[in-house]
Protein backbone atom coordinates (compact mmCIF):
# COMPACT_ATOMS: atom_id res chain seq x y z
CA UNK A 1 39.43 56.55 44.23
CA UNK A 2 39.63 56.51 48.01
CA UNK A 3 40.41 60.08 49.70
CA UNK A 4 43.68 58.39 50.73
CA UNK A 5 44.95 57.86 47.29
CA UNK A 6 43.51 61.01 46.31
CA UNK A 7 46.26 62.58 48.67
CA UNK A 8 48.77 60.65 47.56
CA UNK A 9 47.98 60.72 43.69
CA UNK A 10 47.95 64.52 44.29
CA UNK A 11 51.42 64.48 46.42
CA UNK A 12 52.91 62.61 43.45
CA UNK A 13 51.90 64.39 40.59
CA UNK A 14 50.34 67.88 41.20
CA UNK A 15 52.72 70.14 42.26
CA UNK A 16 54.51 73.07 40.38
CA UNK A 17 58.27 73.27 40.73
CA UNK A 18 59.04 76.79 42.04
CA UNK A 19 62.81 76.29 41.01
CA UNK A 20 65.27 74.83 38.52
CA UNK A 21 65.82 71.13 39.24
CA UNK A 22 68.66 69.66 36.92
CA UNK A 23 67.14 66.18 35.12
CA UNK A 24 69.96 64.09 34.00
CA UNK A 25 70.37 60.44 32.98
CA UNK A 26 70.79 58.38 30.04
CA UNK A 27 68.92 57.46 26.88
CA UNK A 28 70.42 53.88 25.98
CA UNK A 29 69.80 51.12 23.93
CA UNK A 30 68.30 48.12 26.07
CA UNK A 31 69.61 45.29 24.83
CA UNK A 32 68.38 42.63 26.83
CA UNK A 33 65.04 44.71 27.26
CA UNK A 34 64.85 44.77 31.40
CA UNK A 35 64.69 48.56 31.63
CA UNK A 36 67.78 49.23 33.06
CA UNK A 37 70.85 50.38 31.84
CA UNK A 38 73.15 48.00 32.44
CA UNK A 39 77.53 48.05 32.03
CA UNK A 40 77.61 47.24 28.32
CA UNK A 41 74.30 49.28 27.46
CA UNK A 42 75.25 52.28 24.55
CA UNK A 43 73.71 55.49 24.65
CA UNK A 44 71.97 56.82 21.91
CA UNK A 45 73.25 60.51 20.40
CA UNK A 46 70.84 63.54 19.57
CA UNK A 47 67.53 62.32 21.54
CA UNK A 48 65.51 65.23 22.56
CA UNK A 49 63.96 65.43 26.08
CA UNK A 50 61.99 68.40 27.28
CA UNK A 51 60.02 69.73 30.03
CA UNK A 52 57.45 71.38 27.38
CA UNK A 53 59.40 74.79 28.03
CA UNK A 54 63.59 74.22 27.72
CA UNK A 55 64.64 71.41 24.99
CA UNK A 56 68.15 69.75 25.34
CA UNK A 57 69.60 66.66 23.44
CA UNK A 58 72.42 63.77 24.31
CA UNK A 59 75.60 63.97 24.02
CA UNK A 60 77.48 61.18 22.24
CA UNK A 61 77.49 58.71 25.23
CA UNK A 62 73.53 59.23 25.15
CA UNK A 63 73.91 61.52 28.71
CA UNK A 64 71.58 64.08 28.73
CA UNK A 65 71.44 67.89 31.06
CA UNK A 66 67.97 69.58 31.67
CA UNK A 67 67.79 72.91 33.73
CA UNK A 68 64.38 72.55 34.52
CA UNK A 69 62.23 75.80 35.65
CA UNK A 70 58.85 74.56 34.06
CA UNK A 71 55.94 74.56 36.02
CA UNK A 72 54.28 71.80 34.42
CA UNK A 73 55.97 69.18 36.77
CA UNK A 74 56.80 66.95 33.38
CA UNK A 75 59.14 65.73 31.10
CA UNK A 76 59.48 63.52 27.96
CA UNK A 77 61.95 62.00 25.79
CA UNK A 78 60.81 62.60 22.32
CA UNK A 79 61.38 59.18 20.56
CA UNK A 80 64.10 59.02 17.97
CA UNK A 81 64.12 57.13 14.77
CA UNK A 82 64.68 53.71 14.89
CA UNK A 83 63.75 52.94 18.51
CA UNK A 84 60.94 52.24 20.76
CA UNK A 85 60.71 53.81 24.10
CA UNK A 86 60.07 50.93 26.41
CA UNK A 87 57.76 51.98 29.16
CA UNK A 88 56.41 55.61 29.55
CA UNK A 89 57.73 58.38 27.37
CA UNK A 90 56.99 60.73 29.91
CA UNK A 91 58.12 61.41 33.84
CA UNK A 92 56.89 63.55 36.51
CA UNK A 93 59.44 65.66 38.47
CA UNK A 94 59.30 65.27 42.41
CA UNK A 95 58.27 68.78 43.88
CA UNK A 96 61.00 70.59 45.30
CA UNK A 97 63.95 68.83 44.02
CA UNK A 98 67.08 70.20 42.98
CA UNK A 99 68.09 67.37 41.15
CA UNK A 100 66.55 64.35 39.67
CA UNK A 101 67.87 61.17 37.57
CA UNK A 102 65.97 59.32 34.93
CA UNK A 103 67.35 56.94 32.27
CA UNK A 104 65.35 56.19 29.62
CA UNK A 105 65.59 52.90 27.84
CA UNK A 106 65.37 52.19 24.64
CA UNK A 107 64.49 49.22 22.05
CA UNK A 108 65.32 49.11 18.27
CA UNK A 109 62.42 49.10 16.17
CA UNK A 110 61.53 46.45 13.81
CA UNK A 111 58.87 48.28 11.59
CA UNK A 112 61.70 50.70 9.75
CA UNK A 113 60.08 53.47 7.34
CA UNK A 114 57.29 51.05 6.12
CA UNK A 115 54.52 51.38 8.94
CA UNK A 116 51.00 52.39 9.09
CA UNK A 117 48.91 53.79 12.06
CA UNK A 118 45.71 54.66 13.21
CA UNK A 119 43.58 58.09 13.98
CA UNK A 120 41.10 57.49 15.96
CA UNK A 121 39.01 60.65 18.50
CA UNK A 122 36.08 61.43 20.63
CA UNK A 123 36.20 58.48 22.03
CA UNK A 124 33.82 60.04 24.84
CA UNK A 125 34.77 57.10 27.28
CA UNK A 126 32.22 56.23 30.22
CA UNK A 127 30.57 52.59 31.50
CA UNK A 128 27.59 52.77 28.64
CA UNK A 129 30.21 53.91 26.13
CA UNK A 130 32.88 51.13 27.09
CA UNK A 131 31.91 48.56 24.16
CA UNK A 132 32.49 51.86 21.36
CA UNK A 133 36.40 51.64 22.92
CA UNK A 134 36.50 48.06 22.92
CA UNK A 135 35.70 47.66 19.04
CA UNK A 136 38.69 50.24 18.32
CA UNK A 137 40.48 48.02 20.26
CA UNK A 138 39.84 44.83 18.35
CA UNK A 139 40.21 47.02 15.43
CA UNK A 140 43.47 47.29 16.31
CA UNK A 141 43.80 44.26 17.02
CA UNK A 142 42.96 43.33 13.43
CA UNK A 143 44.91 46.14 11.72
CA UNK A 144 48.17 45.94 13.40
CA UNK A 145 49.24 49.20 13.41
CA UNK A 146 52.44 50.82 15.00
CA UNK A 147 50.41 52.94 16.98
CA UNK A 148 47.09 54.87 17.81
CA UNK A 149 46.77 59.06 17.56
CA UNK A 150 43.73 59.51 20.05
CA UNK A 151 42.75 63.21 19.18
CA UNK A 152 41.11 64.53 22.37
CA UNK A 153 37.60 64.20 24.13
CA UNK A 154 38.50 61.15 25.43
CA UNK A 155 36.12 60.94 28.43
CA UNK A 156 32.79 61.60 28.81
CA UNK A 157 33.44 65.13 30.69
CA UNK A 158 35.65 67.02 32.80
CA UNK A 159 34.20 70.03 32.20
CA UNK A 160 30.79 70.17 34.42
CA UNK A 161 31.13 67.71 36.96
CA UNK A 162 32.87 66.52 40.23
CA UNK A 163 36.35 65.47 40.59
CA UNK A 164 34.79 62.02 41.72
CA UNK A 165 33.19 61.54 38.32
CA UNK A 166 36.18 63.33 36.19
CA UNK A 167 38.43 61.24 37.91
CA UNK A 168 36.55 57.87 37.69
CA UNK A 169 36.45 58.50 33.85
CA UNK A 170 40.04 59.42 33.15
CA UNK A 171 40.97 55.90 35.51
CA UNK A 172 38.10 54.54 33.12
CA UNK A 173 39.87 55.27 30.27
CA UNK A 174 43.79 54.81 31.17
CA UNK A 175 42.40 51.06 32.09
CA UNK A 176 41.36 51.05 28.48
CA UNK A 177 43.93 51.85 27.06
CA UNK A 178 46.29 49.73 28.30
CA UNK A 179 44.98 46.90 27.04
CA UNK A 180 46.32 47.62 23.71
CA UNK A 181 48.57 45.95 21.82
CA UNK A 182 50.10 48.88 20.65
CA UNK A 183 51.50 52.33 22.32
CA UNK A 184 48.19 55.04 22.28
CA UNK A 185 49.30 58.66 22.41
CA UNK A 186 47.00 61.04 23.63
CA UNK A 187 46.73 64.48 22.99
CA UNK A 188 43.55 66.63 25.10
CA UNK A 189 40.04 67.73 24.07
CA UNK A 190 37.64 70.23 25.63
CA UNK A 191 35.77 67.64 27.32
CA UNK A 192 39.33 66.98 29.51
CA UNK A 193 39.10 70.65 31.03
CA UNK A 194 38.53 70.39 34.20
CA UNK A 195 35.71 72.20 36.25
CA UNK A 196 36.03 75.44 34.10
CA UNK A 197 32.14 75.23 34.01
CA UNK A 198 32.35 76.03 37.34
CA UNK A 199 27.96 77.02 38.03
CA UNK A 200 27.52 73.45 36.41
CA UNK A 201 30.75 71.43 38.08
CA UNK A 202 31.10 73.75 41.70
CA UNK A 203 34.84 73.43 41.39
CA UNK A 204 37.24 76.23 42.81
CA UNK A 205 39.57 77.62 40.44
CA UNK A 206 42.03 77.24 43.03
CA UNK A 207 41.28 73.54 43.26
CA UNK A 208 44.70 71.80 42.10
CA UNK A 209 43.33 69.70 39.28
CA UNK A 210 41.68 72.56 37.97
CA UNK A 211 41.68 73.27 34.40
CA UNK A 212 44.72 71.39 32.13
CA UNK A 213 46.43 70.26 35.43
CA UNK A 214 43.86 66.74 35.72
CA UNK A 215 44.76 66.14 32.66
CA UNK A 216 48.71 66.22 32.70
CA UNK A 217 48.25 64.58 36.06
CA UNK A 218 46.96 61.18 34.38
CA UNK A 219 48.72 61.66 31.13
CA UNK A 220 51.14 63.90 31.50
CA UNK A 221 52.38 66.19 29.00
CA UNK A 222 49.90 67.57 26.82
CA UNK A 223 51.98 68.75 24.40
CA UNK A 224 54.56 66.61 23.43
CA UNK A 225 56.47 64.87 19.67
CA UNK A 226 58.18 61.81 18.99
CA UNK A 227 59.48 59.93 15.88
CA UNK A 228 58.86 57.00 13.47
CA UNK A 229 59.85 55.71 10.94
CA UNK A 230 61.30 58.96 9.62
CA UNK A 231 58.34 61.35 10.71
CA UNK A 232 57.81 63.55 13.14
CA UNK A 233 54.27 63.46 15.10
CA UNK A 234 54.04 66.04 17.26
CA UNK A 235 50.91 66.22 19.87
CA UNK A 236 49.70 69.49 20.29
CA UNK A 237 47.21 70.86 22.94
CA UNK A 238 44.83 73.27 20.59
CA UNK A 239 42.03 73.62 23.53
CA UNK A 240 42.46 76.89 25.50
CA UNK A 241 39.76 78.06 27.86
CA UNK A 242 38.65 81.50 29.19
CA UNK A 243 36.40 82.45 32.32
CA UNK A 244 33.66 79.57 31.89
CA UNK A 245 34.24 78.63 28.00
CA UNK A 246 37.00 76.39 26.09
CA UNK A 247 38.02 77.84 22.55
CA UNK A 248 40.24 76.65 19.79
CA UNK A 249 43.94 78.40 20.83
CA UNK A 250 47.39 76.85 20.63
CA UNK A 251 49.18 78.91 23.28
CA UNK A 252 52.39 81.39 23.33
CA UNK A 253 54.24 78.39 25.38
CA UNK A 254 53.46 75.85 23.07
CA UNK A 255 54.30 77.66 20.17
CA UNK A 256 57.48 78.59 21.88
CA UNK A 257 58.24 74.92 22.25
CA UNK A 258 57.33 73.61 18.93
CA UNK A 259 60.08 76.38 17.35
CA UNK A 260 62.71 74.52 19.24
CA UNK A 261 61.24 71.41 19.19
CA UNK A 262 61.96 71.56 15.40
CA UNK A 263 64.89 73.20 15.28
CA UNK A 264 67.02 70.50 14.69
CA UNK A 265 64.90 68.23 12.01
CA UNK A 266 66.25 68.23 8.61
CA UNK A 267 64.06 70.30 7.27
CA UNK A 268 62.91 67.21 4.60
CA UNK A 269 62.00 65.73 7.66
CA UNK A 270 57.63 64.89 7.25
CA UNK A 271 56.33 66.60 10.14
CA UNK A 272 52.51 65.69 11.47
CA UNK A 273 50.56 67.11 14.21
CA UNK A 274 47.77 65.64 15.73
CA UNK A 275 44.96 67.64 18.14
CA UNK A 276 41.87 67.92 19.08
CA UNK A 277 40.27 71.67 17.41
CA UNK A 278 41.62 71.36 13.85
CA UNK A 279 43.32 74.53 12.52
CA UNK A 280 40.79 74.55 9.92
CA UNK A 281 37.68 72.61 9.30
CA UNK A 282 34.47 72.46 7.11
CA UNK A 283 32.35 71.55 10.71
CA UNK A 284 31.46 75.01 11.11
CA UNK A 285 29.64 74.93 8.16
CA UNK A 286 27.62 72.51 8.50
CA UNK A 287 27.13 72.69 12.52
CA UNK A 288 25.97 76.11 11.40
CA UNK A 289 25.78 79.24 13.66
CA UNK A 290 24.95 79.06 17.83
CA UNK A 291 24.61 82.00 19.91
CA UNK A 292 23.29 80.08 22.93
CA UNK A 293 26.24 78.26 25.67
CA UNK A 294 28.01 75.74 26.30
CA UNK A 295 28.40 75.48 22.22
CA UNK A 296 28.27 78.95 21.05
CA UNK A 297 30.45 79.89 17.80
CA UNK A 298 32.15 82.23 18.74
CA UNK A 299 33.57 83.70 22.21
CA UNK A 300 34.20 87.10 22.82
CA UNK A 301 37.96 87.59 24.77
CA UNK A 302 39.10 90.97 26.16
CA UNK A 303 36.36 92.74 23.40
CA UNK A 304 37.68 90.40 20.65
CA UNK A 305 35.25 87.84 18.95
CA UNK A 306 37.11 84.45 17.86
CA UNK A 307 36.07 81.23 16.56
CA UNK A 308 35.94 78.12 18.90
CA UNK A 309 35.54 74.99 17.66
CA UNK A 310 38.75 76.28 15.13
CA UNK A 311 42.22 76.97 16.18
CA UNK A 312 41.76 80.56 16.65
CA UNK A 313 45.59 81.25 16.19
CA UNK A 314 46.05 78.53 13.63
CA UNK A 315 48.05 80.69 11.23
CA UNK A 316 51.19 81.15 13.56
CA UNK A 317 50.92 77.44 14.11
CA UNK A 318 51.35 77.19 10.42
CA UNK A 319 54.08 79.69 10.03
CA UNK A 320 55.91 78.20 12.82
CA UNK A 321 56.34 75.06 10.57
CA UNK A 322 56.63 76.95 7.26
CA UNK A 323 60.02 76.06 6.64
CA UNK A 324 59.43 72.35 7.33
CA UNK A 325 57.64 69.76 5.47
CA UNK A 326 54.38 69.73 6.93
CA UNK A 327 52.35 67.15 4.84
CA UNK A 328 49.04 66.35 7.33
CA UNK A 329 47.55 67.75 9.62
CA UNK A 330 45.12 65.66 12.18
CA UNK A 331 42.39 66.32 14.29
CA UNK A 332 38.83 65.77 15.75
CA UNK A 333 36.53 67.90 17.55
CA UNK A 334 33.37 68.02 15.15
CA UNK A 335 33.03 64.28 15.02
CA UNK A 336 32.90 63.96 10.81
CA UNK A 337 35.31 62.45 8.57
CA UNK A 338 37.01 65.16 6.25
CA UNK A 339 39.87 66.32 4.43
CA UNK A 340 40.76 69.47 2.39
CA UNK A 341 43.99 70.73 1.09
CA UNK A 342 44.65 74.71 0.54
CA UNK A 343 46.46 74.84 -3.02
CA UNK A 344 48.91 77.33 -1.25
CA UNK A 345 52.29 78.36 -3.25
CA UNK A 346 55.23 75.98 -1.33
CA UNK A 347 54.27 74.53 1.76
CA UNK A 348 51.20 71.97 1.02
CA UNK A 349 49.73 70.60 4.07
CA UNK A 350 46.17 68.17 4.48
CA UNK A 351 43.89 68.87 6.72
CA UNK A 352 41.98 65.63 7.88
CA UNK A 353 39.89 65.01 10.77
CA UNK A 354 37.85 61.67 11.68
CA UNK A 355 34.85 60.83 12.74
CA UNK A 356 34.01 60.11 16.67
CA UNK A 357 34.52 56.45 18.11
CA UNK A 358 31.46 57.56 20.57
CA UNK A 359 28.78 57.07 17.54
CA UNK A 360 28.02 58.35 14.33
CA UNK A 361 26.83 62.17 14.54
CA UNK A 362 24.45 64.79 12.26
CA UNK A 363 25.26 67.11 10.59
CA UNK A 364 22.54 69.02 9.20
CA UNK A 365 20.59 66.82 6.79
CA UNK A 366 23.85 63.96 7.03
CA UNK A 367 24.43 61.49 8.81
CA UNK A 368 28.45 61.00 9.46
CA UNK A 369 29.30 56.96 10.45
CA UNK A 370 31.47 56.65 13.11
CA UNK A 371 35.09 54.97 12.38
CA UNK A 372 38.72 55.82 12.35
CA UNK A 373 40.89 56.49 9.30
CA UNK A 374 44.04 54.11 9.09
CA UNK A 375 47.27 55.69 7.20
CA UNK A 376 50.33 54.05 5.59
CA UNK A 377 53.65 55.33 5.36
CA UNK A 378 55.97 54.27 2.76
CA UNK A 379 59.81 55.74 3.24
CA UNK A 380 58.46 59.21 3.93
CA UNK A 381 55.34 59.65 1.93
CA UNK A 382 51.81 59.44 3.83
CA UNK A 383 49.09 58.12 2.22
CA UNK A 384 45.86 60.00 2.01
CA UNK A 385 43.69 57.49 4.79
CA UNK A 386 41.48 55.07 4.45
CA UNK A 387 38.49 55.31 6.56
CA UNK A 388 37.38 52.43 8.43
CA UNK A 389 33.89 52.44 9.70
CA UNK A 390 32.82 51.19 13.40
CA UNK A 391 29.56 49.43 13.55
């Protein structure tokens, strides 16, 4: 990226907004599909939107109200049942604006509550790795899915190196992805923290990108939900960092969101989350113990000793969502297929990961095959996965 665009890419998107802007528009049905809301255009009732901090929904003409004061500089509709956003789900808000106008248009969706999709994670993108992407995408391709769940370390690495390379690899892999067929929802792995190993990548702290901020500034949100088909997927960001090190966490702000986010599901309603550091996984048993950096077990915060490559605050994710249905749990991180179920009293959730698009991976004495695990949903009920290997 030239140092021109750099300032403008940075102008556009990486700012924090130091006071409430009101977002208003519409959410509408678009019924000649140009992406505009035109004179004899409906609105749609009770679509969320949300700034990953304040939640509001429309009214019965589809208008909606948002008293921004997130920092985040972001804001999403959260896609109701029955529809397909056309375009981005997501907008940035202009810096410094007190007010700010966004319809959001809308397409009915021919799949209904029969549907199946695909999770698919450390995809590891770079120019050697390119070809691994490719294959999902003819995958894809072949499959037909509604969508793709991409759980996180989806580049190479933001963690230890320039913002030139970082940045190159994130453009890398938004070019990818738009050549699917399909809409690809992101959610953020370690390997998308920016610079945090600063005596490897000699990035500032101060540096505007730093940290989550590169991320939300190619993707946007990186915590976000929408709907299909009667579910509720919800993208969560489970990678926290402290000092030099990234650890499994799902933070106070997110967990603040997800409450309201919620709120107003019938509480039948299937919810699924999909991240990168699963809540709970079988990896650390057979990655087995490491002292030694930048993959050590645990990490030791404020005198405390936690677990990293595990949501280390995965139980108040799971009591946030107690009084849901809360069937499946997805995620990545250790790069093997698995699943396990807790046979808890009430609330029954599954908690799968799949293997890495990057190549298959050890572990211990194994070897795990690369692939992605496909899922069908049939009025409600998700199926346990098939996994697909990639050659």
């Amino acid at each position: 990226m030239k140092s021109a665009h750099i300032i403008f890419f940075l102008a556009l998107f990486c700012h924090s907004t130091s006071f409430a802007t009101t977002l208003k528009g519409y959410a509408f049905v678009d019924k000649n599909s140009n992406g505009i809301r035109d004179k004899n255009e409906l609105g749609i009732k009770d679509v969320v939107l949300s700034d990953q901090i304040t939640t509001t929904t429309t009214n019965a003409d589809g208008f909606y109200l948002l008293e921004s004061t997130s920092s985040f500089g972001y804001f999403f509709i959260s896609q109701p049942n029955g529809y397909v956003v056309k375009g981005s789900y997501w907008r940035s808000i202009p810096k410094d604006a007190s007010e700010h106008t966004v319809d959001f248009a809308l397409v009915p969706s021919p799949v209904g509550k029969g549907f199946s999709f695909i999770h698919a994670s450390d995809t590891h993108i770079s120019l050697p790795s390119v070809a691994r992407m490719q294959k999902l995408k003819h995958l894809t391709d072949s499959l037909k899915p509604a969508f793709v769940l991409i759980t996180g370390d989806l580049i190479k690495d933001a963690l230890r190196v320039s913002e030139k390379e970082a940045t190159s690899l994130y453009e890398l892999y938004l070019a990818e992805i738009a050549k699917f067929s399909v809409p690809v929802y992101s959610v953020p792995g370690n390997h998308e923290i920016f610079g945090i190993e600063r005596h490897k990548s000699l990035v500032s702290e101060t540096h505007p990108l730093y940290g989550k901020k590169m991320f939300r500034s190619y993707l946007g949100p990186d915590y976000y939900s929408f709907n299909y088909g009667g579910v509720h997927f919800v993208g969560l960001n489970s990678v926290d960092y402290y000092d030099l090190w990234y650890y499994g966490h799902v933070d106070s702000t997110q967990l603040k969101w997800l409450s309201k986010d919620i709120s107003s599901l019938p509480k039948e309603s299937p919810i699924v989350t999909f991240n990168h550091i699963p809540l709970y996984s079988g990896g650390i048993s057979l990655d087995g113990f490491h002292e030694e950096e930048p993959g050590s077990t645990l990490i030791n915060i404020d005198g405390k000793k936690y677990y990293r490559h595990i949501v280390s605050n995965a139980n108040e994710v799971i009591t946030t969502l107690k009084n849901n249905s809360y069937p499946l749990a997805l995620a990545g991180h250790h790069h093997f297929s698995q699943q396990f179920t807790y046979d808890a009293i009430g609330q029954q959730t599954r908690f799968h990961q799949t293997a890495a698009i990057i190549a298959p991976s050890k572990g211990g004495d194994l070897t795990m095959p690369s692939g992605i695990t496909l899922y069908t949903v049939d009025n409600g009920k998700i199926s346990d996965g098939k996994f697909i290997p990639i050659r």
